[in-house]
C-alpha atoms as a PDB file:
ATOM      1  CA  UNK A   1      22.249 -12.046 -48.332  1.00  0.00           C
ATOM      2  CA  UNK A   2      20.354 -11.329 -51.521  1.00  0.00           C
ATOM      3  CA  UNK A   3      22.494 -12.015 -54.922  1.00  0.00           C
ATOM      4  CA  UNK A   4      21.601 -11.199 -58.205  1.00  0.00           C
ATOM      5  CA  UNK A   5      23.356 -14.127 -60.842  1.00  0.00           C
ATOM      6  CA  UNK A   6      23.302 -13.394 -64.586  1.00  0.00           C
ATOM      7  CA  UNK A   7      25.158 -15.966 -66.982  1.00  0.00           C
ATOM      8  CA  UNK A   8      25.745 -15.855 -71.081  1.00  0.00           C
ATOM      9  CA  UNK A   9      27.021 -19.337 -71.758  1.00  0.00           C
ATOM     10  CA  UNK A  10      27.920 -19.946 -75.254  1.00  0.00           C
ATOM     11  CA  UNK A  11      27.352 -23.648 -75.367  1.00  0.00           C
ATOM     12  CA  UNK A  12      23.736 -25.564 -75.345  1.00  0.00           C
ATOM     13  CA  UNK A  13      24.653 -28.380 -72.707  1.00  0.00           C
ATOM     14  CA  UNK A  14      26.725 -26.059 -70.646  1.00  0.00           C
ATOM     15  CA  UNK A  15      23.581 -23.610 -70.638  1.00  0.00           C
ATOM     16  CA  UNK A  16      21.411 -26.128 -69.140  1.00  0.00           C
ATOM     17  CA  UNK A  17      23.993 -27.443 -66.592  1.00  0.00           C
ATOM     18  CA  UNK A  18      24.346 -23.789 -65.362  1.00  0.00           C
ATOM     19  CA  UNK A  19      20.229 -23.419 -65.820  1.00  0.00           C
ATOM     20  CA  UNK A  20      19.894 -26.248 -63.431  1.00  0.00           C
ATOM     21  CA  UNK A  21      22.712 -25.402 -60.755  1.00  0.00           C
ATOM     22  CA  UNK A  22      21.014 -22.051 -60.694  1.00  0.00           C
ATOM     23  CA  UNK A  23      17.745 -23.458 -60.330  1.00  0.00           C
ATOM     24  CA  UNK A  24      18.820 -25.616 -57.075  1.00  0.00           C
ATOM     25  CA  UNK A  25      20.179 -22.019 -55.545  1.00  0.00           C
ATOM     26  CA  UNK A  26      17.805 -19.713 -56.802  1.00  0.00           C
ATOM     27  CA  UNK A  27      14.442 -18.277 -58.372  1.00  0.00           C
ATOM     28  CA  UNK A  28      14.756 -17.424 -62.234  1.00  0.00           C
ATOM     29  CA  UNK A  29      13.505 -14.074 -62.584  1.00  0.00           C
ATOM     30  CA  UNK A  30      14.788 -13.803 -66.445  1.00  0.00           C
ATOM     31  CA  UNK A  31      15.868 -16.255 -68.671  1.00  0.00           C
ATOM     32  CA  UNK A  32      19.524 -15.850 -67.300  1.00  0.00           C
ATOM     33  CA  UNK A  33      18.836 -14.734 -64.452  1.00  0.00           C
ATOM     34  CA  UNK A  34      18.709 -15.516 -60.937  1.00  0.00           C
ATOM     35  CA  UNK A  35      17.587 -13.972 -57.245  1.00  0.00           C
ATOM     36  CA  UNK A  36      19.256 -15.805 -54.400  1.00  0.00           C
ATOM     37  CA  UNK A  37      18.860 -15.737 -50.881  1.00  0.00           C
ATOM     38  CA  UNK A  38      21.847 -17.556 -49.769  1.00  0.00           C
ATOM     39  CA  UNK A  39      24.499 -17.346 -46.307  1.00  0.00           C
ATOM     40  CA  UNK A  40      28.109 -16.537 -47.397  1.00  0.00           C
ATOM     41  CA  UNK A  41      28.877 -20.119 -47.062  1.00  0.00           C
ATOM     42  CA  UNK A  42      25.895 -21.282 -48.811  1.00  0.00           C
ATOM     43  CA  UNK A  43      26.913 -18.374 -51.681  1.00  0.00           C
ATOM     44  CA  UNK A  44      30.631 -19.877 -51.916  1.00  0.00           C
ATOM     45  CA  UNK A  45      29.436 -23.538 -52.337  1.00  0.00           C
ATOM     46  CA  UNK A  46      27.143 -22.246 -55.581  1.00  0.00           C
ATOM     47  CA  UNK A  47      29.786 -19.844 -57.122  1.00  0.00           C
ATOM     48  CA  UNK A  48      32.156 -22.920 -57.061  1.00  0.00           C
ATOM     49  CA  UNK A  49      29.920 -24.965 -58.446  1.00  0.00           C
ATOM     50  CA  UNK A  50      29.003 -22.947 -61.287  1.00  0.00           C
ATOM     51  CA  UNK A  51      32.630 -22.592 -61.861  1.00  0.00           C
ATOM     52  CA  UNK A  52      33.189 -26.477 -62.491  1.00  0.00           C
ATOM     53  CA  UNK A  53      30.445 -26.281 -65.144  1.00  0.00           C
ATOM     54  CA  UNK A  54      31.369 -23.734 -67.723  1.00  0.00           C
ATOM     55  CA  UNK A  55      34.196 -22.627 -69.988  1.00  0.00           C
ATOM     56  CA  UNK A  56      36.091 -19.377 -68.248  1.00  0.00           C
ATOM     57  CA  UNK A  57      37.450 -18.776 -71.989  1.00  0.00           C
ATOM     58  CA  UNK A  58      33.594 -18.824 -73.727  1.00  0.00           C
ATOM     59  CA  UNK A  59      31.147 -17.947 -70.807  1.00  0.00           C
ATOM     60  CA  UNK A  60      30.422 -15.511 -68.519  1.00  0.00           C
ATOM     61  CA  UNK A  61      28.916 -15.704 -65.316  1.00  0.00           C
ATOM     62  CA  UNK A  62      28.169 -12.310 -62.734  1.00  0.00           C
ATOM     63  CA  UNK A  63      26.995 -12.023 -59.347  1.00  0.00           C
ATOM     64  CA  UNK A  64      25.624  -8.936 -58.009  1.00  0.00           C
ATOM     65  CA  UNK A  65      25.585  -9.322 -54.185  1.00  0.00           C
ATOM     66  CA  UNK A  66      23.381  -6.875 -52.635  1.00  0.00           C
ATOM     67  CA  UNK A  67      22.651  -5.496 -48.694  1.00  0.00           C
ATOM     68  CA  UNK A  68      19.752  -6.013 -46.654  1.00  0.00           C
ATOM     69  CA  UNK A  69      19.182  -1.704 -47.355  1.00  0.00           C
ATOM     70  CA  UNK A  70      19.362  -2.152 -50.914  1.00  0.00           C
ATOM     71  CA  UNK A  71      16.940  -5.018 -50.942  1.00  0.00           C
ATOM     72  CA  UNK A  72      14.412  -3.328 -48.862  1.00  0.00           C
ATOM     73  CA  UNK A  73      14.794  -0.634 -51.823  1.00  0.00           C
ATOM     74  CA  UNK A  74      14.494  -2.870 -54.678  1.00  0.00           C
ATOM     75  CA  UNK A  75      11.650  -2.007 -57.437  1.00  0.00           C
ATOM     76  CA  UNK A  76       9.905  -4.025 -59.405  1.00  0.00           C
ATOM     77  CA  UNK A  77       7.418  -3.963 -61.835  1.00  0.00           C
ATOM     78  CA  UNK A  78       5.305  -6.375 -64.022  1.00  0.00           C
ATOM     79  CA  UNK A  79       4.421  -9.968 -63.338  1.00  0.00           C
ATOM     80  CA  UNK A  80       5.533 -11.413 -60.272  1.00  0.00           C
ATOM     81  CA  UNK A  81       6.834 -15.328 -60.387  1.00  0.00           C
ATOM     82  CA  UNK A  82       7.061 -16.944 -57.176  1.00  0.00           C
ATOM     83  CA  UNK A  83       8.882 -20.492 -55.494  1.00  0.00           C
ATOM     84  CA  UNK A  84       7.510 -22.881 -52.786  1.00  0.00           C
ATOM     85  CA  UNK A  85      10.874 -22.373 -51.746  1.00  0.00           C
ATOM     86  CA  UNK A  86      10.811 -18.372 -51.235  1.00  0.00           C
ATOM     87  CA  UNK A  87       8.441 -16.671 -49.387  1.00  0.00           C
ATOM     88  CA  UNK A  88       7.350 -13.463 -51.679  1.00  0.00           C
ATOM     89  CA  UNK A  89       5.562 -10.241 -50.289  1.00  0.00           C
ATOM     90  CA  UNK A  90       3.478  -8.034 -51.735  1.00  0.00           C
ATOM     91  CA  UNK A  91       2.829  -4.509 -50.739  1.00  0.00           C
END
């Protein structure tokens, strides 16, 4: 399952404890802003992760899960970044 994770944390050391959770899940693709191919299990270990780091009261965190259809539909344009740890097709 493809999820799309967007965060605005309002505190510096929170930001890069999220940055870095984030990082060992997904692939930035904006500065707050992460595509992650993860198994519902794999999804729930992540979200409850992130949830120990920040402040419910100051911070916001979204996830966007989206269906194998939708993905195949997905546009993008610009420059492309790509992991060792995703495999990314052009076409």
């Amino acid at each position: 399952m493809l999820s799309l994770v967007a965060y605005d944390i309002t505190e510096p050391r929170r930001l890069a404890r999220v940055a870095r959770v984030c990082e060992d899940y997904g692939v930035r693709v904006q500065y707050s802003v992460f595509e992650c191919q993860l198994d519902e299990d794999e999804f729930t270990d992540f979200w409850l992760e992130l949830l120990e780091v920040i402040d419910e009261k100051e911070d916001r965190l979204v996830a966007y899960k989206i269906d194998a259809r939708s993905a195949k539909e997905t546009l993008t344009a610009g420059t492309m970044v790509c992991s060792e740890r995703v495999v990314c097709y052009l076409v």
